[in-house]
Protein backbone atom coordinates (compact mmCIF):
# COMPACT_ATOMS: atom_id res chain seq x y z
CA UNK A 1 22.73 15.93 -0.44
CA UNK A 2 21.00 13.00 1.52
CA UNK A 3 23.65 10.29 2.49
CA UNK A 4 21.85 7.02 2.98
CA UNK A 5 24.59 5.07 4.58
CA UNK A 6 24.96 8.30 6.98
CA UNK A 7 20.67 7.96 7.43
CA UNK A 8 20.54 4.27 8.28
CA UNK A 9 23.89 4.90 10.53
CA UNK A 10 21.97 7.47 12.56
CA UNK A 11 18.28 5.91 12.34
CA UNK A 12 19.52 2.68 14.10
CA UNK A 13 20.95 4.45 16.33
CA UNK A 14 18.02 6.62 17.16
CA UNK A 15 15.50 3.37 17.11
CA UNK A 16 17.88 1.79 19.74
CA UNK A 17 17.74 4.56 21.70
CA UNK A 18 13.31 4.56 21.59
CA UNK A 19 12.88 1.05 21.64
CA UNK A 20 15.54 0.44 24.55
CA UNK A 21 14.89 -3.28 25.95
CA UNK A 22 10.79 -3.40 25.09
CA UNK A 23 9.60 -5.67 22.42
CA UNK A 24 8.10 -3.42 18.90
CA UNK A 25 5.70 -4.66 16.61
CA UNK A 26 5.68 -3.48 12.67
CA UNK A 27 3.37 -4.12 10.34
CA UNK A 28 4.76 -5.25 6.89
CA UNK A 29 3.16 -5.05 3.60
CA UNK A 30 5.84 -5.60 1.45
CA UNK A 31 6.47 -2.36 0.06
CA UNK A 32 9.86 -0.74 0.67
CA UNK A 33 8.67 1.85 2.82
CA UNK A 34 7.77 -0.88 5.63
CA UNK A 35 10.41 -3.12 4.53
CA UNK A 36 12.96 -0.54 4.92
CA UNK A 37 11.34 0.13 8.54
CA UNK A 38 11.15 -3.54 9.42
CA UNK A 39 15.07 -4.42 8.20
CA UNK A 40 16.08 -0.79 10.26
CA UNK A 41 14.57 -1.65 13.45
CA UNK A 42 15.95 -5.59 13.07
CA UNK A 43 19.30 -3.86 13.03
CA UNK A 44 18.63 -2.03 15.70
CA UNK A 45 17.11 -4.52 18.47
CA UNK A 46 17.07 -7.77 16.86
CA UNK A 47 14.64 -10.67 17.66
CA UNK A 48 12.70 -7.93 19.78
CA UNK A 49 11.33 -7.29 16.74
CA UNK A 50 8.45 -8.89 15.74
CA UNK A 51 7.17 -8.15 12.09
CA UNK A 52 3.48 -8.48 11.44
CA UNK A 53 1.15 -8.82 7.77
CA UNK A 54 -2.10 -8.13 8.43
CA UNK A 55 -4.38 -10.05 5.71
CA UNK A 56 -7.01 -7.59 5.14
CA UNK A 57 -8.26 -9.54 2.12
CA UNK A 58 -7.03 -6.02 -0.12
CA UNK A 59 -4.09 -6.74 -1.32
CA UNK A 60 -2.61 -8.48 -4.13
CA UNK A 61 -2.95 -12.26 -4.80
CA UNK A 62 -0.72 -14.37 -2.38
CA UNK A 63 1.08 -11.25 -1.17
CA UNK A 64 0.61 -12.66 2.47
CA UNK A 65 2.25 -15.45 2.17
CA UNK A 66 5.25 -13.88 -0.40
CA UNK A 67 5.76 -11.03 2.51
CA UNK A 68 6.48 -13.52 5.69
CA UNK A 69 8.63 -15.94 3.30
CA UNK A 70 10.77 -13.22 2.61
CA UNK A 71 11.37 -12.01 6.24
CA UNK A 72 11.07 -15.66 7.41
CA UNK A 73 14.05 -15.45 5.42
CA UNK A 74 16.53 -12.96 6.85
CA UNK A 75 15.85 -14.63 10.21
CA UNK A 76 13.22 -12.44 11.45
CA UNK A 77 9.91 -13.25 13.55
CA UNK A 78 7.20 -13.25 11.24
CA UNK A 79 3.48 -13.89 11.70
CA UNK A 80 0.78 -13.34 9.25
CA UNK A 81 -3.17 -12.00 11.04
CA UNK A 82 -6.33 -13.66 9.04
CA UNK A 83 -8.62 -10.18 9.67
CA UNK A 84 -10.67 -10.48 6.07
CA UNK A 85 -14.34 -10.30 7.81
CA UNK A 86 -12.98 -7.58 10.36
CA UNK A 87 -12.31 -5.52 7.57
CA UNK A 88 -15.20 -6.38 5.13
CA UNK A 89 -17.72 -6.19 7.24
CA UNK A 90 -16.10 -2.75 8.50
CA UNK A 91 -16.39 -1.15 5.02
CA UNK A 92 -20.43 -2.40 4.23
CA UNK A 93 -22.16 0.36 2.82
CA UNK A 94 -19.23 3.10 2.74
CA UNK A 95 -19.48 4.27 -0.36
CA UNK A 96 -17.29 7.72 0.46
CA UNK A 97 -13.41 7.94 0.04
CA UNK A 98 -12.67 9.76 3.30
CA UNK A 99 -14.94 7.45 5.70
CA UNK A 100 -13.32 4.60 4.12
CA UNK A 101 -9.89 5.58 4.82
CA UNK A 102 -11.46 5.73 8.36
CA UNK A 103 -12.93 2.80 8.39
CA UNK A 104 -9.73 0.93 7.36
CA UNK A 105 -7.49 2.81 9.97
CA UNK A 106 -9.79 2.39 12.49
CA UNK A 107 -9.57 -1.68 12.05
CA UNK A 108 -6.03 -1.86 11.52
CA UNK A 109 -5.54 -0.19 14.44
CA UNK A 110 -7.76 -2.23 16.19
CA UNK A 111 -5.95 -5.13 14.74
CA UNK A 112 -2.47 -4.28 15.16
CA UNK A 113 -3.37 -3.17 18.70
CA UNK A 114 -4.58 -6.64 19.70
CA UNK A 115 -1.50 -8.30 17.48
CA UNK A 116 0.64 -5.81 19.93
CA UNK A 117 -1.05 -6.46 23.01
CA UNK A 118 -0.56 -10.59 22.20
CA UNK A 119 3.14 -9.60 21.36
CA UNK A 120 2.99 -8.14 24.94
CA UNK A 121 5.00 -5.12 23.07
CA UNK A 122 4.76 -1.65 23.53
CA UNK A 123 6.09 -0.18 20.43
CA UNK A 124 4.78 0.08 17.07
CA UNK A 125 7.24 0.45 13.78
CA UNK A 126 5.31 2.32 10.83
CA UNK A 127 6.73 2.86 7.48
CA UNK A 128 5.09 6.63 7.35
CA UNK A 129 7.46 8.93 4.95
CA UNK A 130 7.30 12.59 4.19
CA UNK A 131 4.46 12.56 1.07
CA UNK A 132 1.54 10.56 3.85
CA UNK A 133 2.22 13.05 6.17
CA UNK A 134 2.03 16.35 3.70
CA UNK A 135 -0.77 14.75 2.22
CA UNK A 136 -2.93 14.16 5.50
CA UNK A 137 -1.68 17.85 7.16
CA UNK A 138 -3.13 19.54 3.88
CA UNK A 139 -6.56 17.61 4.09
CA UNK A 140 -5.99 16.22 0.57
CA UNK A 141 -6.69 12.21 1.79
CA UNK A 142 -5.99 10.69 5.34
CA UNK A 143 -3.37 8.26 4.92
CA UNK A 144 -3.94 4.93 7.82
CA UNK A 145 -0.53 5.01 9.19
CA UNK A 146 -0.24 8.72 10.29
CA UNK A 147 -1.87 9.46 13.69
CA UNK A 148 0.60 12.21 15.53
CA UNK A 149 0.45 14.19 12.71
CA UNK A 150 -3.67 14.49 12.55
CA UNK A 151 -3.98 14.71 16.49
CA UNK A 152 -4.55 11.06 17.79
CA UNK A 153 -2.53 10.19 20.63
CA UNK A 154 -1.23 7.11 19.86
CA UNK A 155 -1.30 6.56 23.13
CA UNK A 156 -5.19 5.93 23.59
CA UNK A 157 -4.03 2.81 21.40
CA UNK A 158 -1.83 1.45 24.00
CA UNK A 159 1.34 2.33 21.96
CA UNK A 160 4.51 4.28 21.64
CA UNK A 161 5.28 5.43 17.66
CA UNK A 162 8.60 5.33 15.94
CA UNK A 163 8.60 6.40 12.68
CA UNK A 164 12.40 6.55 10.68
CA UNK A 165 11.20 7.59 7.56
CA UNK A 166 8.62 10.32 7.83
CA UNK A 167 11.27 12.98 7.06
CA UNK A 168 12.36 11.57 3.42
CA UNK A 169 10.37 10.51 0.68
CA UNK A 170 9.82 7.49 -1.69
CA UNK A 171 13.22 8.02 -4.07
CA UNK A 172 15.21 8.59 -0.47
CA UNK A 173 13.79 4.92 0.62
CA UNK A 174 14.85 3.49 -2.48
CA UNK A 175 18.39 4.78 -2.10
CA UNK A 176 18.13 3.46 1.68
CA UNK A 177 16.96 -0.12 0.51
CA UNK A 178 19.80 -0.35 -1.76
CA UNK A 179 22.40 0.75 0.68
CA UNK A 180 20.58 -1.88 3.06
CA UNK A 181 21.34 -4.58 -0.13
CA UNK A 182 17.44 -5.14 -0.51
CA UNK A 183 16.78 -7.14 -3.56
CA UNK A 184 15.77 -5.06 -6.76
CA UNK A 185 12.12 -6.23 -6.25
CA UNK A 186 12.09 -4.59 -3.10
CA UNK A 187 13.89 -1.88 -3.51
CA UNK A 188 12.07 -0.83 -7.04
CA UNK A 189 8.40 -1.98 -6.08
CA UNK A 190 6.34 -0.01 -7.05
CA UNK A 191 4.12 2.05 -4.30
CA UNK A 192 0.64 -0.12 -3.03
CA UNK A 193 -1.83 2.31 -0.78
CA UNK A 194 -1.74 1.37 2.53
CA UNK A 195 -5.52 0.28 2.34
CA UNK A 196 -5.22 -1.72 -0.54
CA UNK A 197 -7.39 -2.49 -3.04
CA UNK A 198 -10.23 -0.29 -1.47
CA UNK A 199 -8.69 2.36 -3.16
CA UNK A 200 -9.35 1.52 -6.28
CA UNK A 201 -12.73 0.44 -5.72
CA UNK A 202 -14.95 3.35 -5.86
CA UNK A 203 -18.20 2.98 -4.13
CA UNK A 204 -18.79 0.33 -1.99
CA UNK A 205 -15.84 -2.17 -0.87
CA UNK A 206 -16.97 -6.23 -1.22
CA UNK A 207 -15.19 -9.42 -1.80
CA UNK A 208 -16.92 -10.09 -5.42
CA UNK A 209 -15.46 -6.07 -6.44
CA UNK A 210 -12.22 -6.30 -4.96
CA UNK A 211 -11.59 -10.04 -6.63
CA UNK A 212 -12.72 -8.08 -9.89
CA UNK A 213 -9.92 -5.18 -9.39
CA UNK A 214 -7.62 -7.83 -7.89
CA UNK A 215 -7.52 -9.77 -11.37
CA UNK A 216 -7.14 -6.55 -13.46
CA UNK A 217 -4.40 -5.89 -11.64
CA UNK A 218 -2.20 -8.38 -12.07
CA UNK A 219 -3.10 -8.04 -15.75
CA UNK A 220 -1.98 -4.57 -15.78
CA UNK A 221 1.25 -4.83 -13.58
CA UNK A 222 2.30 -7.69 -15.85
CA UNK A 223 2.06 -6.15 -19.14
CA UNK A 224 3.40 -3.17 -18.16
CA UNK A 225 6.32 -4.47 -15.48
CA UNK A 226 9.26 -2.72 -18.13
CA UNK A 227 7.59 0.51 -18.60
CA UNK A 228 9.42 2.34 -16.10
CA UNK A 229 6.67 4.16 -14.05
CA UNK A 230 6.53 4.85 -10.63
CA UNK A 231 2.96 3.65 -9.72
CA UNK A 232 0.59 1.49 -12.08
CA UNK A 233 -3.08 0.54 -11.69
CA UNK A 234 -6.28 -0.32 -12.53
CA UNK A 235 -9.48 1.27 -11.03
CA UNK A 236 -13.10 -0.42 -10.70
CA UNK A 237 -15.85 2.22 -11.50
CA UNK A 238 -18.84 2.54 -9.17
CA UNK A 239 -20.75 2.92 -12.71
CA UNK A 240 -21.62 0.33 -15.19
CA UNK A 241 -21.84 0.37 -18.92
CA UNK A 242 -23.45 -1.31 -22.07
CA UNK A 243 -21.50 -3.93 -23.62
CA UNK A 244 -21.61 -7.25 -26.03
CA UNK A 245 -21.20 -11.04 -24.91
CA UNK A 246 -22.16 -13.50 -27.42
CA UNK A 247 -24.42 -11.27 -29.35
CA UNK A 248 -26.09 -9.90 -26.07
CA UNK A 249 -26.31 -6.75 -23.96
CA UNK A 250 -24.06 -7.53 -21.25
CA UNK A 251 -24.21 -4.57 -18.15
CA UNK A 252 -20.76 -4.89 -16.85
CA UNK A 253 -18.30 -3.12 -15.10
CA UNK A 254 -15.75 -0.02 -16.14
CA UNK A 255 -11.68 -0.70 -15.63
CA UNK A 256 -9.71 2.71 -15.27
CA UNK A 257 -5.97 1.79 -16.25
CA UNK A 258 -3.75 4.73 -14.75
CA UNK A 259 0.64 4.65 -15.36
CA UNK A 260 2.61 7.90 -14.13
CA UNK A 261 5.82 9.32 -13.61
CA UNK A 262 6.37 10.90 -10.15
CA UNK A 263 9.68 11.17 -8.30
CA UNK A 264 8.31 12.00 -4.39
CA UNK A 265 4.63 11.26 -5.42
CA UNK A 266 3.67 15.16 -4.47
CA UNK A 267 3.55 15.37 -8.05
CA UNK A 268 3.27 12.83 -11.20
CA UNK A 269 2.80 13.36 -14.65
CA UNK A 270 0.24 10.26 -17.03
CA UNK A 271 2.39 8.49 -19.25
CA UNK A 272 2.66 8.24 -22.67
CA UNK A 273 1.92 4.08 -23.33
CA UNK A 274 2.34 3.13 -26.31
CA UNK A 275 -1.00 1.82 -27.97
CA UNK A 276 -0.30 -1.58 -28.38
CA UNK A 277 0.43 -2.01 -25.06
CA UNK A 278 -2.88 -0.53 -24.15
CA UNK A 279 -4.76 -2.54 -26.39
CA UNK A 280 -2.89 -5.50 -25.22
CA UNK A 281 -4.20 -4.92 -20.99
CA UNK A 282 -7.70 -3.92 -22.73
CA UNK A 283 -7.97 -7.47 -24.78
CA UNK A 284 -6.77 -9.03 -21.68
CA UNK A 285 -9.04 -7.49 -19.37
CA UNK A 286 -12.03 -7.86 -21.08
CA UNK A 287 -11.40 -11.65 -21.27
CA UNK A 288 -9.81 -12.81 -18.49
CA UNK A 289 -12.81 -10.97 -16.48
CA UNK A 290 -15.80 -11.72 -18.30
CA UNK A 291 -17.67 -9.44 -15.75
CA UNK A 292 -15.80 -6.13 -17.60
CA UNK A 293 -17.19 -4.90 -21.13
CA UNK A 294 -15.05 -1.17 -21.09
CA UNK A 295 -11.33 -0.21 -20.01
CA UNK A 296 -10.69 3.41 -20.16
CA UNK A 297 -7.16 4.58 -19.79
CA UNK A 298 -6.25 8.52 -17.15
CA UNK A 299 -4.43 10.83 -18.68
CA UNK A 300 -4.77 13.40 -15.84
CA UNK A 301 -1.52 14.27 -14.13
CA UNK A 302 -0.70 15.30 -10.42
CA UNK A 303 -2.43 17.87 -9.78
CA UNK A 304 -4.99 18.49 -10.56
CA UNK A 305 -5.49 14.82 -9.77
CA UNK A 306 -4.19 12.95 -7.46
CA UNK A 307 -2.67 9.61 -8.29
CA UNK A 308 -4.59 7.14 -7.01
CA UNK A 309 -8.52 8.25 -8.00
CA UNK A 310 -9.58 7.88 -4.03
């Protein structure tokens, strides 16, 4: 039976111990797995803690600036890292899942490292839990924040890794975040890939597709913010399709909407929406985003899909 008091108890204990009197680094995102991390290790050594949001230019609108209020908050360094063109102009032309996975570790990294080397720390705080590392051992999709576990030494990146989480998984962080008093919207946030919003952009990553899948986004995660299911999205297609504006053929884009149930994300079942409610995202997608003409909702479960489509 996993204790979370008993967990958090022994994981501050054990970060002490690594972290000692050097300065650590984590990078924050918002999602409970990193919070968790970042509110552990600030238990654990304090202000030598600094807590880092790396703006990518993938996630959500104004999550940046949301994610260092809220630590700013419980009286913890915070700095936020413009990288947008680092990481556009490190995804141009990738159109496959795997290399862009790559491609995005391989510039966080790169910008974490510098954000640690500025920090003059040593240590790096990562948010990894049990499901990224099964996931990236079994070859099914490289998650960014694992490196032990897929044979990079973390220390040809200057750093030394602590990870308290990668032995539990996402329903195990919850019950830590709550033990830890998190608010509700922490604690219950639904899980965001660590790349972002190149995830759900299949074929090539720019600024004009992401802002598309950015916008449908919001739509969907408002209308659907009661449902109860453990991970929501919406998915630009690399394909176009035949539509109507004004009495014209419009060539627009495709929006995949995908809801499931999962409890540990190794598995997740598609849920049963009612069909107002997906008529409802569909009006609004189509026009708040004049640039989409068909939404198309998954029904595939987990497996033989996996729950995000890259």
């Amino acid at each position: 039976m996993f204790d979370p008091v008993k967990f958090i108890e022994e994981q501050t204990r054990l970060i002490k111990e690594k972290i000692g009197d050097r300065i650590a680094v984590i990078a924050v995102s918002g999602g409970v797995d990193s919070t968790v991390c970042a509110i552990l290790t600030y238990k654990a050594v304090g202000e030598r803690l600094v807590t880092v949001f790396i703006d990518d230019g993938l996630m959500r609108e104004g999550e940046g600036e949301q994610v260092i209020s809220f630590f700013k908050q419980q009286n913890m360094k915070a700095r936020l890292v413009d990288a947008r063109d680092e990481f556009f102009a490190s995804l141009k032309g990738i159109t496959d899942p795997e290399e862009k996975r790559k491609a995005f570790r391989n510039t966080f990294y790169s910008v974490l490292g510098r954000t640690v080397r500025e920090e003059n720390a040593t240590c790096l705080v990562q948010g990894t839990i049990a499901a990224d590392v099964a996931e990236t051992i079994r070859g099914i999709k490289t998650q960014h924040n694992v490196l032990e576990q897929i044979g990079i030494d973390p220390e040809g990146y200057g750093l030394t890794i602590i990870e308290p989480l990668r032995e539990i998984y996402k329903h195990q962080v919850r019950e830590v975040a709550r033990s830890l008093l998190l608010p509700k919207e922490v604690s219950g946030r639904k899980p965001f890939p660590g790349p972002g919003l190149a995830t759900r952009v299949l074929g090539e990553v720019t600024r004009e597709r992401v802002e598309i899948v950015r916008k449908a986004t919001k739509v969907v995660e408002e209308e659907t913010e009661d449902i109860g299911a453990f991970q929501v999205m919406a998915v630009l297609l690399n394909d176009r399709a035949t539509g109507v504006r004004e009495d014209k053929r419009a060539y627009g884009h495709i929006i995949v909407v995908r809801m499931v149930r999962s409890e540990d994300a190794m598995t997740a079942e598609a849920m049963d929406v009612p069909w107002e409610t997906l008529k409802k995202i569909e009006r609004r997608l189509t026009t708040e985003i004049p640039e989409v003409v068909h939404v198309l909702y998954s029904l595939t479960d987990k497996p033989p899909a996996t729950i995000e489509f890259q």
